[in-house]
N, C-alpha and C. Protein backbone atom coordinates (compact mmCIF):
# COMPACT_ATOMS: atom_id res chain seq x y z
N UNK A 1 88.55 122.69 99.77
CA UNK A 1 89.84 122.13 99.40
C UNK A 1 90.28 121.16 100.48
N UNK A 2 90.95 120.46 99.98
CA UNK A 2 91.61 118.62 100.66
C UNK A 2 92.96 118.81 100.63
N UNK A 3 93.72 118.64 101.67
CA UNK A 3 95.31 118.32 101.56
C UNK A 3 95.55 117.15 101.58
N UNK A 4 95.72 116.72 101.65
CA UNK A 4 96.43 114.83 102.11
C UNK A 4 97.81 115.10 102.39
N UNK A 5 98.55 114.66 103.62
CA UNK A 5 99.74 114.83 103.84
C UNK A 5 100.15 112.89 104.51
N UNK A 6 101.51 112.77 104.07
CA UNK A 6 102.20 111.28 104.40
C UNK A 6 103.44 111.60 105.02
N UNK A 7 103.96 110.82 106.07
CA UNK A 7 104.85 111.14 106.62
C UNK A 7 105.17 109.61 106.14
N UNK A 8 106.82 110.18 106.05
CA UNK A 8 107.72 108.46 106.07
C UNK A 8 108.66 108.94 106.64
N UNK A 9 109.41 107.76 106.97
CA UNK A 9 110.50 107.52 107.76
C UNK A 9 112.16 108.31 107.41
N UNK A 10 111.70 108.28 105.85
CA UNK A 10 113.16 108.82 105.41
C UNK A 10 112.78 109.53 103.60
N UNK A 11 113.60 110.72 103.60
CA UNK A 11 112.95 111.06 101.81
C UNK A 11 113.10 109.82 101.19
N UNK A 12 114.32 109.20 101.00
CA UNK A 12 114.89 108.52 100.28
C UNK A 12 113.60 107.25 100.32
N UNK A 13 113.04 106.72 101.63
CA UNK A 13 111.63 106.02 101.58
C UNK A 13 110.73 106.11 100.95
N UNK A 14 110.36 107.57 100.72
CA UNK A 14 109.49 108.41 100.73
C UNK A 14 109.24 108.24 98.69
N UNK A 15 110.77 108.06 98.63
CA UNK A 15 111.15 108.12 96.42
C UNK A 15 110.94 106.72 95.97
N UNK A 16 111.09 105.61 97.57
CA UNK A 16 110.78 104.27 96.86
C UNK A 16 109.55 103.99 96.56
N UNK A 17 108.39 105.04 97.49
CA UNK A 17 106.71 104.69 97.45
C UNK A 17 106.56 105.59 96.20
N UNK A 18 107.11 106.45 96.21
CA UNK A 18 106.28 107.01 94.84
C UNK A 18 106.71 106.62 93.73
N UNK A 19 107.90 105.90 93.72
CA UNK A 19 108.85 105.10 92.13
C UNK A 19 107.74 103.98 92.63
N UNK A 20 107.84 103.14 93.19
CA UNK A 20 107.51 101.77 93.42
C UNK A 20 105.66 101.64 93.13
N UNK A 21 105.21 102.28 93.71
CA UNK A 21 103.42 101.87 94.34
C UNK A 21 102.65 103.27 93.80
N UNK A 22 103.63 104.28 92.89
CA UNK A 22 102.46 105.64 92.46
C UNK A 22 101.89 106.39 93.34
N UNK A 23 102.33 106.54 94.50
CA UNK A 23 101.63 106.76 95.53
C UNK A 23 101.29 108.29 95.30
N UNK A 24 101.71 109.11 94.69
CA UNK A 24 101.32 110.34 94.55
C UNK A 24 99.37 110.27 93.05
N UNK A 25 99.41 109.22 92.50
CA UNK A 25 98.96 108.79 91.58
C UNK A 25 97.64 108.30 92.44
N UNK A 26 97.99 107.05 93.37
CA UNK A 26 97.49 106.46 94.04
C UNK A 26 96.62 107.86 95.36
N UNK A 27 97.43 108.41 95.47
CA UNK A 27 96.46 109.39 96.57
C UNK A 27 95.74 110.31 95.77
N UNK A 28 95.50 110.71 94.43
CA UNK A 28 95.18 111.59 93.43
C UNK A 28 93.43 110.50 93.39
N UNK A 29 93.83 109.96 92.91
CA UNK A 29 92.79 108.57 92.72
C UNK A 29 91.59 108.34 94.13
N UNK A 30 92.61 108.33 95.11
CA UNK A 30 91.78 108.12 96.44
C UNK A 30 91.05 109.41 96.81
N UNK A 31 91.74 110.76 96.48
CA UNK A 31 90.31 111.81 96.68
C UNK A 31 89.53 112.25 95.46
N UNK A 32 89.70 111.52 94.43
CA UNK A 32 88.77 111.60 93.37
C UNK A 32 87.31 110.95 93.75
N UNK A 33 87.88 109.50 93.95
CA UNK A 33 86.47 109.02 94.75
C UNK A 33 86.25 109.88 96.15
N UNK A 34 86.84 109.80 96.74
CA UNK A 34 85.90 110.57 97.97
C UNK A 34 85.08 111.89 97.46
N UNK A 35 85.65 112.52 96.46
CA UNK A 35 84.61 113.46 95.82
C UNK A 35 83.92 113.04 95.30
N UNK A 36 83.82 112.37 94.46
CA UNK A 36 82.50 111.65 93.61
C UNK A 36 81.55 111.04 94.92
N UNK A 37 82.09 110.51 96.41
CA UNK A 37 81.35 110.15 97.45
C UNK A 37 80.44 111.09 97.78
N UNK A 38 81.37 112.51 98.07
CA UNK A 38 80.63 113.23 99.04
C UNK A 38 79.69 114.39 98.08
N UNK A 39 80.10 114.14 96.83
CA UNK A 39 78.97 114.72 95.57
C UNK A 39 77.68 113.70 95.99
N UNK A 40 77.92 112.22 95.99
CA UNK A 40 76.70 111.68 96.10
C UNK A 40 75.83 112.16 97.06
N UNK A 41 76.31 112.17 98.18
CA UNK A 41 75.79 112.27 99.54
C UNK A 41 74.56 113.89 99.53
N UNK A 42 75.17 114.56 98.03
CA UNK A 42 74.20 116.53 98.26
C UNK A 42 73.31 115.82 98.15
């Protein structure tokens, strides 16, 4: 198991990256590939 943790500056920052850029979407996405990576790599 993978955590991914983000620190921002302020919650209220924190509601513009995930309204604005998906970023919870966007980090879902980014360890999908790294699994499909480190599947390649067995």
């Amino acid at each position: 198991m993978l955590t991914m943790h983000s620190v921002f500056k302020s919650a209220e920052f924190k509601e513009y990256v995930v309204r604005e850029f998906g970023a919870i979407e966007g980090g879902m996405q980014t360890l999908d590939r790294l699994e499909q990576e480190l599947l390649a790599m067995v």
